[in-house]
N, C-alpha and C. Protein backbone atom coordinates (compact mmCIF):
# COMPACT_ATOMS: atom_id res chain seq x y z
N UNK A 1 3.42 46.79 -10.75
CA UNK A 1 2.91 45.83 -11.70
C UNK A 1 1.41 45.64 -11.54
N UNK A 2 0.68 45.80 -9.82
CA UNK A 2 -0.30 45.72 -9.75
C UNK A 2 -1.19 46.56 -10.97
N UNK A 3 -1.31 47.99 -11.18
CA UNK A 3 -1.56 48.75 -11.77
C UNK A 3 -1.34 48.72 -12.84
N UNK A 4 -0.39 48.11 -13.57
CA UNK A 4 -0.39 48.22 -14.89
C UNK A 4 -1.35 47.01 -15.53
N UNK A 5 -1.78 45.75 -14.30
CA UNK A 5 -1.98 44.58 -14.84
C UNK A 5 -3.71 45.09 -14.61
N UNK A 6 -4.33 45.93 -13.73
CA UNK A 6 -5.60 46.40 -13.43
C UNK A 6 -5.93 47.35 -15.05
N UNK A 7 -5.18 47.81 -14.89
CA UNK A 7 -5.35 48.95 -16.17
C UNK A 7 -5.24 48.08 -17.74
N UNK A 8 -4.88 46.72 -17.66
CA UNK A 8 -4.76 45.69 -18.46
C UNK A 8 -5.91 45.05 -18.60
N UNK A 9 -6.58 44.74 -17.62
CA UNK A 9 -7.84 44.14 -17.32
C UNK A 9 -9.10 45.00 -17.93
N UNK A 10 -8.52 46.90 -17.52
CA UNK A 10 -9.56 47.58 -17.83
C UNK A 10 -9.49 47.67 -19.61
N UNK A 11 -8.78 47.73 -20.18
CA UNK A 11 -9.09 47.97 -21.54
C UNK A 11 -9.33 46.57 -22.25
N UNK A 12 -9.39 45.45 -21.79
CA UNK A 12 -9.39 43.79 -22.39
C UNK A 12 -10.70 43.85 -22.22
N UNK A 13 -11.71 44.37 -20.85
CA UNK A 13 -12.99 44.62 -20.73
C UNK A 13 -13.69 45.53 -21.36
N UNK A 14 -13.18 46.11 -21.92
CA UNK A 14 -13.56 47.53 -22.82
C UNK A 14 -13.05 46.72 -24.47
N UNK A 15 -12.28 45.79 -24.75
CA UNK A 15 -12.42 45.63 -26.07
C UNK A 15 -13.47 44.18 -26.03
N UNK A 16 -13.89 43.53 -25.25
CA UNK A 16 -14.71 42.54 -25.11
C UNK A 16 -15.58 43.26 -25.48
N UNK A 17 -16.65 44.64 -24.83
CA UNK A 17 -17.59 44.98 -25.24
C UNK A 17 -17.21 45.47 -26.51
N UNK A 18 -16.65 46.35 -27.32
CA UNK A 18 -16.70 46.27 -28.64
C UNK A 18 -16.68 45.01 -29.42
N UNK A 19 -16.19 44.06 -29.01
CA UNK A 19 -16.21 42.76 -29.94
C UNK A 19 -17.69 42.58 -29.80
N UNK A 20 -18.60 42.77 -28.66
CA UNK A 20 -20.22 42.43 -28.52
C UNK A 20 -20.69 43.33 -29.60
N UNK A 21 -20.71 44.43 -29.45
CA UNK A 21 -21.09 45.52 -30.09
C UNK A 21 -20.91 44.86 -31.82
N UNK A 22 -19.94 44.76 -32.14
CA UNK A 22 -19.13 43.94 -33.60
C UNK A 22 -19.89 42.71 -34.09
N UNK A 23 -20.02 42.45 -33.00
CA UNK A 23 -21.09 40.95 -33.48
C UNK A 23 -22.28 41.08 -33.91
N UNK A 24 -23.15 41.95 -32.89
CA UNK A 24 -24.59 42.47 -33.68
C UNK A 24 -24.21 43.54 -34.36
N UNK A 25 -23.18 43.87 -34.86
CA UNK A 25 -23.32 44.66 -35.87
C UNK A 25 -23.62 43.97 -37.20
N UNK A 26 -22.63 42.45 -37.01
CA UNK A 26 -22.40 41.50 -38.31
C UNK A 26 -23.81 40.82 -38.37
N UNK A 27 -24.05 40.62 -37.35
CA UNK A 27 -25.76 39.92 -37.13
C UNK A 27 -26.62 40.22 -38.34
N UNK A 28 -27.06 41.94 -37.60
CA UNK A 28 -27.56 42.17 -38.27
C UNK A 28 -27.28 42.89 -39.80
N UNK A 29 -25.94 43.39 -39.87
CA UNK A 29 -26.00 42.94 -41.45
C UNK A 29 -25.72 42.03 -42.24
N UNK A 30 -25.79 40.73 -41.80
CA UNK A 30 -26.31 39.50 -42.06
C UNK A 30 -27.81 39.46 -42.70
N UNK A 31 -28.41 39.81 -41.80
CA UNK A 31 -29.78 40.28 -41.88
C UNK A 31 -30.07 41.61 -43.24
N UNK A 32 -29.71 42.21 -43.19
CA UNK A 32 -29.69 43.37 -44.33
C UNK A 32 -29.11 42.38 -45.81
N UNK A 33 -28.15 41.67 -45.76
CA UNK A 33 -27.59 41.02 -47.34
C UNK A 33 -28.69 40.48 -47.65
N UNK A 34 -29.46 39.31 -46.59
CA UNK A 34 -30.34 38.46 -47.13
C UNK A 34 -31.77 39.41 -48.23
N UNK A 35 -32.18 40.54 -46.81
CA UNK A 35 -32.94 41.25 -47.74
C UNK A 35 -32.54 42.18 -48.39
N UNK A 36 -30.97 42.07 -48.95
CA UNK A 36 -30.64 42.59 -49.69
C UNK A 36 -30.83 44.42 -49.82
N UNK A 37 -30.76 45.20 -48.47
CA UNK A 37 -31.24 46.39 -48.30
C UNK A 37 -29.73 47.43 -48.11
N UNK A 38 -29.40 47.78 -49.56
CA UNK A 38 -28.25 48.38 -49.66
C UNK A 38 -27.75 49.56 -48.59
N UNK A 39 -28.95 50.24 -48.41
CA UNK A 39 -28.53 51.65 -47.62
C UNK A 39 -28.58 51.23 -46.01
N UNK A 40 -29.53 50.19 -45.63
CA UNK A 40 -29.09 49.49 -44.25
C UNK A 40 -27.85 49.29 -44.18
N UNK A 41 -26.99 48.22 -45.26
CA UNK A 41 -25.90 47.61 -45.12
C UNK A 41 -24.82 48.80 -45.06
N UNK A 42 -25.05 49.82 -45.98
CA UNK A 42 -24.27 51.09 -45.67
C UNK A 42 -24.29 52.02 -44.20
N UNK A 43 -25.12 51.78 -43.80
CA UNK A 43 -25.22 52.38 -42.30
C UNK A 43 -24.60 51.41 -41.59
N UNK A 44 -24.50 50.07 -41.34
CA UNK A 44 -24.40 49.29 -40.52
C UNK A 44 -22.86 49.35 -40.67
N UNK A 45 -22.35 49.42 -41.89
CA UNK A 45 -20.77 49.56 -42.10
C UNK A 45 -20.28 50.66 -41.76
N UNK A 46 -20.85 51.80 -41.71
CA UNK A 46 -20.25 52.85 -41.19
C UNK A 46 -19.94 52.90 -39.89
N UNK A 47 -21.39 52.62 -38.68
CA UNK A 47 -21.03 52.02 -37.86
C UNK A 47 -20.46 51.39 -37.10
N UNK A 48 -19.64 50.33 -38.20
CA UNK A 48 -18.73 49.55 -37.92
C UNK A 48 -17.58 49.65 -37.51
N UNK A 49 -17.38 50.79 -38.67
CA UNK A 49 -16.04 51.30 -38.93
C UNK A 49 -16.05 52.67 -37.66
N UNK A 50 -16.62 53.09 -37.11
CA UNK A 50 -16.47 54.02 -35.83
C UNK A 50 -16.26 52.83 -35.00
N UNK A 51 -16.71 52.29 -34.76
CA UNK A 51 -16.61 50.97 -34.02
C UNK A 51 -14.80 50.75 -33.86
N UNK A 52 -14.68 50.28 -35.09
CA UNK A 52 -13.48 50.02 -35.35
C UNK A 52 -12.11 50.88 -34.83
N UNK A 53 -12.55 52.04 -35.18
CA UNK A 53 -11.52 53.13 -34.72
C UNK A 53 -11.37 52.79 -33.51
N UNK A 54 -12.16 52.98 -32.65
CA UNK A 54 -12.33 53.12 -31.32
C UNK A 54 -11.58 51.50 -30.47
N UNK A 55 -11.53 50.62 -31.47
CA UNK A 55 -11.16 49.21 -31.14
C UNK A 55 -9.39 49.16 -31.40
N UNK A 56 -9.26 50.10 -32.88
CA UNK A 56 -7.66 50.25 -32.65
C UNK A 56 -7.23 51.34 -31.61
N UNK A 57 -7.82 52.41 -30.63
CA UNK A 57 -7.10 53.09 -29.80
C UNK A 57 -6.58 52.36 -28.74
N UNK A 58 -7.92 51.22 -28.48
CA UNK A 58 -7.77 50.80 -27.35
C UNK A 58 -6.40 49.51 -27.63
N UNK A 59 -6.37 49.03 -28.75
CA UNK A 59 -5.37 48.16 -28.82
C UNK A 59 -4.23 48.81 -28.96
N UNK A 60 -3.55 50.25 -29.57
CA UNK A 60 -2.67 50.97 -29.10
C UNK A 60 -2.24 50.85 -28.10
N UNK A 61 -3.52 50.99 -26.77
CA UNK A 61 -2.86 51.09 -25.27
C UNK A 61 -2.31 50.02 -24.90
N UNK A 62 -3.79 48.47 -25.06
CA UNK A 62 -2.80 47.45 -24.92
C UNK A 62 -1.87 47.06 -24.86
N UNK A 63 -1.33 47.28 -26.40
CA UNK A 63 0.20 47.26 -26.69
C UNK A 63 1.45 48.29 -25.64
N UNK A 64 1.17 49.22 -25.72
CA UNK A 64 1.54 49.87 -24.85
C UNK A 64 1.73 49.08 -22.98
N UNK A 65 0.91 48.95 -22.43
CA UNK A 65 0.39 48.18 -20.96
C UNK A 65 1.59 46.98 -21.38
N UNK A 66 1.38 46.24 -22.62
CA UNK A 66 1.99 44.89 -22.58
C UNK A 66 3.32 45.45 -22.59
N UNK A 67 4.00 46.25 -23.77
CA UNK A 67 5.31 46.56 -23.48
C UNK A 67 6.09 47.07 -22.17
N UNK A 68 5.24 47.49 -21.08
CA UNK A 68 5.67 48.03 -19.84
C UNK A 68 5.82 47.00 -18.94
N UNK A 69 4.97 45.80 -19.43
CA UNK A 69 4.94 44.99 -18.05
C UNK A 69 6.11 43.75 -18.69
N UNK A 70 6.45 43.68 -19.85
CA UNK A 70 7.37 43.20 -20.63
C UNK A 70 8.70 43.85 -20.03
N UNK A 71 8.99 45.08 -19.60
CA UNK A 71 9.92 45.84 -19.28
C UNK A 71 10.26 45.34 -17.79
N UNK A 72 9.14 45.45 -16.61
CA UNK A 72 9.02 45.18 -15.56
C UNK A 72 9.38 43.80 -15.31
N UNK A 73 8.70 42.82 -16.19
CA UNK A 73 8.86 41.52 -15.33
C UNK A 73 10.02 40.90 -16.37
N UNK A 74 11.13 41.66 -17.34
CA UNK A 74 12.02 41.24 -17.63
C UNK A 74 11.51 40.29 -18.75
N UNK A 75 10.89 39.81 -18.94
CA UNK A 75 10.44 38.87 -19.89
C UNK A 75 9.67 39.60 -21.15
N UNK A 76 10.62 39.52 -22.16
CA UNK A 76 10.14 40.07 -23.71
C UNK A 76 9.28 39.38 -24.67
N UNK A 77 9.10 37.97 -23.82
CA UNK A 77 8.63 36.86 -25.05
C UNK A 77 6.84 36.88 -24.41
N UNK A 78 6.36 37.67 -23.31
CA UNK A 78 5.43 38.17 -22.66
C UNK A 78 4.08 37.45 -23.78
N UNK A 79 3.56 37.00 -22.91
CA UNK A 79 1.90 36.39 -23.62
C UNK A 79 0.99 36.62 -22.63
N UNK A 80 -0.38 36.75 -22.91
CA UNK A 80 -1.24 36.69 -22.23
C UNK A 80 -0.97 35.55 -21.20
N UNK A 81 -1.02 34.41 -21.70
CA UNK A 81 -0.78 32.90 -21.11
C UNK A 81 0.68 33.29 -20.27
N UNK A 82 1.35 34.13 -20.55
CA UNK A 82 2.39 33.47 -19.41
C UNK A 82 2.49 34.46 -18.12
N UNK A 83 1.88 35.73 -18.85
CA UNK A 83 1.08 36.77 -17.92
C UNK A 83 0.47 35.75 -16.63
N UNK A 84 -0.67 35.18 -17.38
CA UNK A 84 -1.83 34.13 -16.21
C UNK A 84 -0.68 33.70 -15.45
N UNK A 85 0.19 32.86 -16.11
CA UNK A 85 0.71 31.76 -14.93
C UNK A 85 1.50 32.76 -13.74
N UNK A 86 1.97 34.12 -14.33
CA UNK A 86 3.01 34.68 -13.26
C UNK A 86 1.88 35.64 -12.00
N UNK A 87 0.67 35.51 -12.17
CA UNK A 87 -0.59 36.11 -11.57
C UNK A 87 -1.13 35.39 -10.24
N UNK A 88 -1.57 35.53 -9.57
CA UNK A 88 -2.50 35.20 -8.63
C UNK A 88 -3.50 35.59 -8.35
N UNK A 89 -4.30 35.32 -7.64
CA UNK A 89 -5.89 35.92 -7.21
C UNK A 89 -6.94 36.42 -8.19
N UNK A 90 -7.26 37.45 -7.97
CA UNK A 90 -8.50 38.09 -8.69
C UNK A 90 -8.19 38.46 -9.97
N UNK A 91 -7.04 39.00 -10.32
CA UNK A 91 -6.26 39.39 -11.78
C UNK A 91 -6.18 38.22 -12.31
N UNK A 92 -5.51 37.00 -11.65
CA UNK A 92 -5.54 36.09 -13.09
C UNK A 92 -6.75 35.29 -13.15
N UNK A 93 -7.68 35.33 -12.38
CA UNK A 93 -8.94 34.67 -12.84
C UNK A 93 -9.45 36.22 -14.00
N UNK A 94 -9.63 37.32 -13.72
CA UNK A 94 -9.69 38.08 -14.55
C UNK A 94 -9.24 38.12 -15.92
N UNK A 95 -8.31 37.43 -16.12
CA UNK A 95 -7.40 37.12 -17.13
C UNK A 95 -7.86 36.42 -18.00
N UNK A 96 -7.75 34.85 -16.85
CA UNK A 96 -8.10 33.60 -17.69
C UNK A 96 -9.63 33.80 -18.43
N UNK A 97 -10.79 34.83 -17.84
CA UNK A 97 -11.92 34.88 -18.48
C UNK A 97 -11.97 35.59 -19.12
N UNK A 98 -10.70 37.01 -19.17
CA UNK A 98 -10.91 37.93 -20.66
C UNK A 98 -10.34 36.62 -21.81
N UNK A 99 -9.44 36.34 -21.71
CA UNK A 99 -8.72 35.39 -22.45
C UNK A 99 -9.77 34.52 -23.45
N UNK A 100 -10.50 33.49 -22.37
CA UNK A 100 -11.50 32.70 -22.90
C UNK A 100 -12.56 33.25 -23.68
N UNK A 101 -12.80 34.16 -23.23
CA UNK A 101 -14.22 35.36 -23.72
C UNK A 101 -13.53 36.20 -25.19
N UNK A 102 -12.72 36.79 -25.08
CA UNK A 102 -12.10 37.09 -26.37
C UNK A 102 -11.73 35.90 -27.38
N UNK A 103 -11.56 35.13 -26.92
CA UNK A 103 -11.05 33.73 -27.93
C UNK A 103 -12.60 33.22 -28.37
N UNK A 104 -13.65 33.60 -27.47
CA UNK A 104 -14.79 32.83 -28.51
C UNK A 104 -15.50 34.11 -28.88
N UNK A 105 -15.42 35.20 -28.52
CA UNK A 105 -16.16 36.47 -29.50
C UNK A 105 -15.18 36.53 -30.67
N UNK A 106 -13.74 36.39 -31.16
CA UNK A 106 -13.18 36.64 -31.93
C UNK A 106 -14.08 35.54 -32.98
N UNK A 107 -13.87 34.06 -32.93
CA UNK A 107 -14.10 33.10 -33.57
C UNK A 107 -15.32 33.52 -33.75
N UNK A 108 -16.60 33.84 -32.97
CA UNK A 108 -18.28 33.97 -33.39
C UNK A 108 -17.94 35.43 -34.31
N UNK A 109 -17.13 36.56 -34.50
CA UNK A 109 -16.99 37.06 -35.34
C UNK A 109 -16.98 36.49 -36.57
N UNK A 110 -15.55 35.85 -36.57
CA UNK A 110 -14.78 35.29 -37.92
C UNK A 110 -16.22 34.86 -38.64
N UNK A 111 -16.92 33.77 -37.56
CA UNK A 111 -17.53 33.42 -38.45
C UNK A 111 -18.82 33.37 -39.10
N UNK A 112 -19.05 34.83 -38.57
CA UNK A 112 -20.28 35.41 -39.20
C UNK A 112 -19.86 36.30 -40.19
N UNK A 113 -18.58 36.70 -40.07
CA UNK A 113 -18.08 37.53 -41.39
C UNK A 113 -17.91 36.99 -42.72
N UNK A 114 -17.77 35.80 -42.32
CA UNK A 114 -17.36 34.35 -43.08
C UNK A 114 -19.03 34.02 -43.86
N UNK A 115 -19.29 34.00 -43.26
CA UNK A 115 -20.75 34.14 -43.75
C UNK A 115 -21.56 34.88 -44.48
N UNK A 116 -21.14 36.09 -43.86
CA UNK A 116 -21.66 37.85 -45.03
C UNK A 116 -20.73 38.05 -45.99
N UNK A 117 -19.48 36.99 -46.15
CA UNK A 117 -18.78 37.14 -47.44
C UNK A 117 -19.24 35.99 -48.41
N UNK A 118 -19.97 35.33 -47.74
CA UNK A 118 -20.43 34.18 -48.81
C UNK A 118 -21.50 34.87 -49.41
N UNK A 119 -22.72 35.50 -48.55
CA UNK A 119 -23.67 36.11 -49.36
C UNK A 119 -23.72 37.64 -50.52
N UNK A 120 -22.62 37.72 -49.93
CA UNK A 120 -21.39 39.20 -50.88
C UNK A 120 -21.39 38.57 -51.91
N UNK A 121 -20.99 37.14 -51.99
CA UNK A 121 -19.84 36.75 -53.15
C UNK A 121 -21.55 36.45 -54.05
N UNK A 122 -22.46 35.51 -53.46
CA UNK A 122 -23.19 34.90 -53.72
C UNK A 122 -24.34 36.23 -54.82
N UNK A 123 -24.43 37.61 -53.59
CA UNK A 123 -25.11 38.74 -54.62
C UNK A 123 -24.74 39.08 -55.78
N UNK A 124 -23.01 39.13 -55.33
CA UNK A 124 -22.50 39.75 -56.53
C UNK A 124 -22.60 39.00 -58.16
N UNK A 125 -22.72 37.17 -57.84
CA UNK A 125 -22.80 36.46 -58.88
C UNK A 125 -24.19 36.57 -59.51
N UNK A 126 -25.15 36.82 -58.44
CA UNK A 126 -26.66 36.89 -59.56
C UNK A 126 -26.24 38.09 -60.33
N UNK A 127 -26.15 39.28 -59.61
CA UNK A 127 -25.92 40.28 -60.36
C UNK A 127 -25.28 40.34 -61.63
N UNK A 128 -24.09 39.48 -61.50
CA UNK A 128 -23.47 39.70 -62.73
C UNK A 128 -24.36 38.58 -64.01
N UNK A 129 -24.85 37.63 -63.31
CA UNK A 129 -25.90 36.92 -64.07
C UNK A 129 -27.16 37.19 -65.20
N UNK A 130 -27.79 38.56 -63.95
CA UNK A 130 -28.83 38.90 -64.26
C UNK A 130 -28.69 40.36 -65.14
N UNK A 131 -26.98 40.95 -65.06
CA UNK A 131 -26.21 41.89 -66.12
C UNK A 131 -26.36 40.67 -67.52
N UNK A 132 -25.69 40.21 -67.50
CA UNK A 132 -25.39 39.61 -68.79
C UNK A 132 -26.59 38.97 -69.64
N UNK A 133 -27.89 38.49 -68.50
CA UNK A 133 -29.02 38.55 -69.11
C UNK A 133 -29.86 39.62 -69.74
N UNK A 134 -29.34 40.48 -69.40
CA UNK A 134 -29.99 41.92 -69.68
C UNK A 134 -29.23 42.00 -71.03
N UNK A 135 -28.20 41.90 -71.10
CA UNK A 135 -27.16 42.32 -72.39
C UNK A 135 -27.52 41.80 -73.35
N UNK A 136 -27.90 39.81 -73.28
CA UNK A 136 -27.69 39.34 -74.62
C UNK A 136 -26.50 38.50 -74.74
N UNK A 137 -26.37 37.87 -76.14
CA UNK A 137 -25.29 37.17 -75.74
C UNK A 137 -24.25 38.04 -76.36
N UNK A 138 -23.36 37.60 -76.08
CA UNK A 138 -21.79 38.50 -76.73
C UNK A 138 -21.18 37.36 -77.78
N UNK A 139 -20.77 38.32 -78.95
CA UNK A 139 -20.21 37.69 -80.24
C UNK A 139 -19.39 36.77 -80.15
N UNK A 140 -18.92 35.89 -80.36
CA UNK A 140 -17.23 35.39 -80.12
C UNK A 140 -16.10 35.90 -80.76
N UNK A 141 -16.10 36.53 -82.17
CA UNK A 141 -15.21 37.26 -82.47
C UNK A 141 -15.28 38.53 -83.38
N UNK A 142 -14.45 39.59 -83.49
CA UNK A 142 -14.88 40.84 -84.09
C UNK A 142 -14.92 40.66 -85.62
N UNK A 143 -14.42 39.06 -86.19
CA UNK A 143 -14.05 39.16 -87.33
C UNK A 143 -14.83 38.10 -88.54
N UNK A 144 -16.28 38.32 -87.95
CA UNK A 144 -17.15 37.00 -87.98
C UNK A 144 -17.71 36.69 -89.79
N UNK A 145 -18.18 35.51 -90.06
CA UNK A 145 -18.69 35.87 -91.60
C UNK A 145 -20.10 36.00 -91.33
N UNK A 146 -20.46 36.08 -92.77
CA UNK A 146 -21.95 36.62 -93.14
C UNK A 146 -22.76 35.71 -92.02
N UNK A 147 -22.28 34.99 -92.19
CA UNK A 147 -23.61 34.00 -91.44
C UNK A 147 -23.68 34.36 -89.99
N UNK A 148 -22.29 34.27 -89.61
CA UNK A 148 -22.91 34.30 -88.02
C UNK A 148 -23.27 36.09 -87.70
N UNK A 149 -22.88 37.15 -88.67
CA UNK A 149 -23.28 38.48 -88.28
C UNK A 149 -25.00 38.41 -88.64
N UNK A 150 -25.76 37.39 -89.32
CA UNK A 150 -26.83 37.92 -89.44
C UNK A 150 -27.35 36.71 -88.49
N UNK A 151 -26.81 35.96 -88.00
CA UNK A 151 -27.29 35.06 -86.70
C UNK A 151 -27.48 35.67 -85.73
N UNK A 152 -26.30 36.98 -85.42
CA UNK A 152 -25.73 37.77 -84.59
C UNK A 152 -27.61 38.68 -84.56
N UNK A 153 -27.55 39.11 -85.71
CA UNK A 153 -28.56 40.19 -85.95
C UNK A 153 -29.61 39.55 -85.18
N UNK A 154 -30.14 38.65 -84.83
CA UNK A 154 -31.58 38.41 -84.68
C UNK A 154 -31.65 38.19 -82.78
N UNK A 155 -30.46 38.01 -82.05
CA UNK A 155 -30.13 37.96 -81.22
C UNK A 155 -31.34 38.83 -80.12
N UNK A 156 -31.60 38.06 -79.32
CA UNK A 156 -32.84 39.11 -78.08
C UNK A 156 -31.90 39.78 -77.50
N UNK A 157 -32.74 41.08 -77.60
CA UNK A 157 -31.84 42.13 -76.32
C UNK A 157 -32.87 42.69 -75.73
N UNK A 158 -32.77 43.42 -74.32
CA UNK A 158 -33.56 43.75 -73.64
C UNK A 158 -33.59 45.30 -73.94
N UNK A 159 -32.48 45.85 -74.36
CA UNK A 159 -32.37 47.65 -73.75
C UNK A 159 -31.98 47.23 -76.07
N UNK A 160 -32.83 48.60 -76.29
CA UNK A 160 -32.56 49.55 -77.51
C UNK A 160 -31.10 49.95 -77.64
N UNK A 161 -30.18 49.73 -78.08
CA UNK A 161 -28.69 50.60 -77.83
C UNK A 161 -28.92 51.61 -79.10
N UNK A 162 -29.85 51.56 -79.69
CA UNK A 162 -29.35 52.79 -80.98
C UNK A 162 -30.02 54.50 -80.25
N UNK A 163 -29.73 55.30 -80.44
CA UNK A 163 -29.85 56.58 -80.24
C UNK A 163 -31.28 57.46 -81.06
C-alpha cells in the first residue's frame, strides 16, 4: 500500500503543476481577450489543449492508483479524505496539502475561466453590434406597402450590395 500511496502522491504533484501551468495559461489569455489579439488567443489555446492531454493521462493513472488501493484496503466508497484519515506520517501530511492545493488551484482556475467567458460573451456582443451597424436596419416584413419600401429606400448603408 506504501507504494501505491507514494506513486499517488507522485502524479497529484505532477497534476498540481499542470493546474500552475493552466492558470497562467488563463492569465494570460485573459490578457490577449482584453487586447483582443486573436492569433495570441489561438496559440495560448492550443497550448492549452497539449496541456490538457497530458492532464487526462495523468488522471487515467490516478484513477487507476485509486482503484488498486480501493481493492487493497477493501473499501470501495475510497475518497481522498478517507484515504488521509487511514494514513500516517509523511504521506498524509502529503495528502492533506495536495488536497488543499488542488482545491484552491481548481477554484483560481474556475474562476478566471469564468472571467474569459464573460469577456468571450462580452466580444462577441460588440461584434454582433458593430455587424448590424454595418448592415443597416432590417425591414420588418417582406410584404411591405409603398410607403414603407420607399422609407426602406433611403435607409444608410455602409457596404454597396449591387454588383
Amino acid at each position: 500500500m506504501a507504494a501505491m500511496t507514494s506513486e499517488l502522491i507522485t502524479v497529484l504533484n505532477d497534476e498540481m503543476k499542470i493546474y500552475d501551468e493552466l492558470i497562467i495559461y488563463a492569465q494570460n489569455k485573459k490578457a490577449e481577450l482584453i487586447r483582443d489579439d486573436i492569433e495570441e488567443i489561438s496559440k495560448i489555446t492550443n497550448a492549452e489543449q497539449r496541456i490538457i492531454t497530458t492532464l487526462k493521462k495523468l488522471e487515467v493513472r490516478r484513477e487507476e492508483i485509486t482503484r488498486n488501493l480501493k481493492t487493497v484496503l477493501n473499501d470501495y466508497r475510497l475518497t481522498i479524505t478517507t484515504l488521509i484519515d487511514k494514513l500516517s506520517g509523511e504521506d498524509k501530511e502529503a495528502l492533506i496539502h495536495l488536497k488543499d492545493g488542488m482545491m484552491e488551484k481548481v477554484g483560481k482556475l474556475k474562476e478566471i475561466n469564468e472571467q474569459n467567458s464573460v469577456l468571450i460573451t462580452e466580444g462577441l456582443t460588440i461584434t454582433e453590434f458593430s455587424l448590424n451597424m454595418l448592415q443597416g436596419p432590417v425591414s420588418e416584413n417582406s410584404y411591405a406597402n409603398e410607403v414603407n419600401q420607399h422609407k426602406d429606400a433611403h435607409a444608410l448603408h455602409y457596404f454597396d450590395t449591387r454588383k
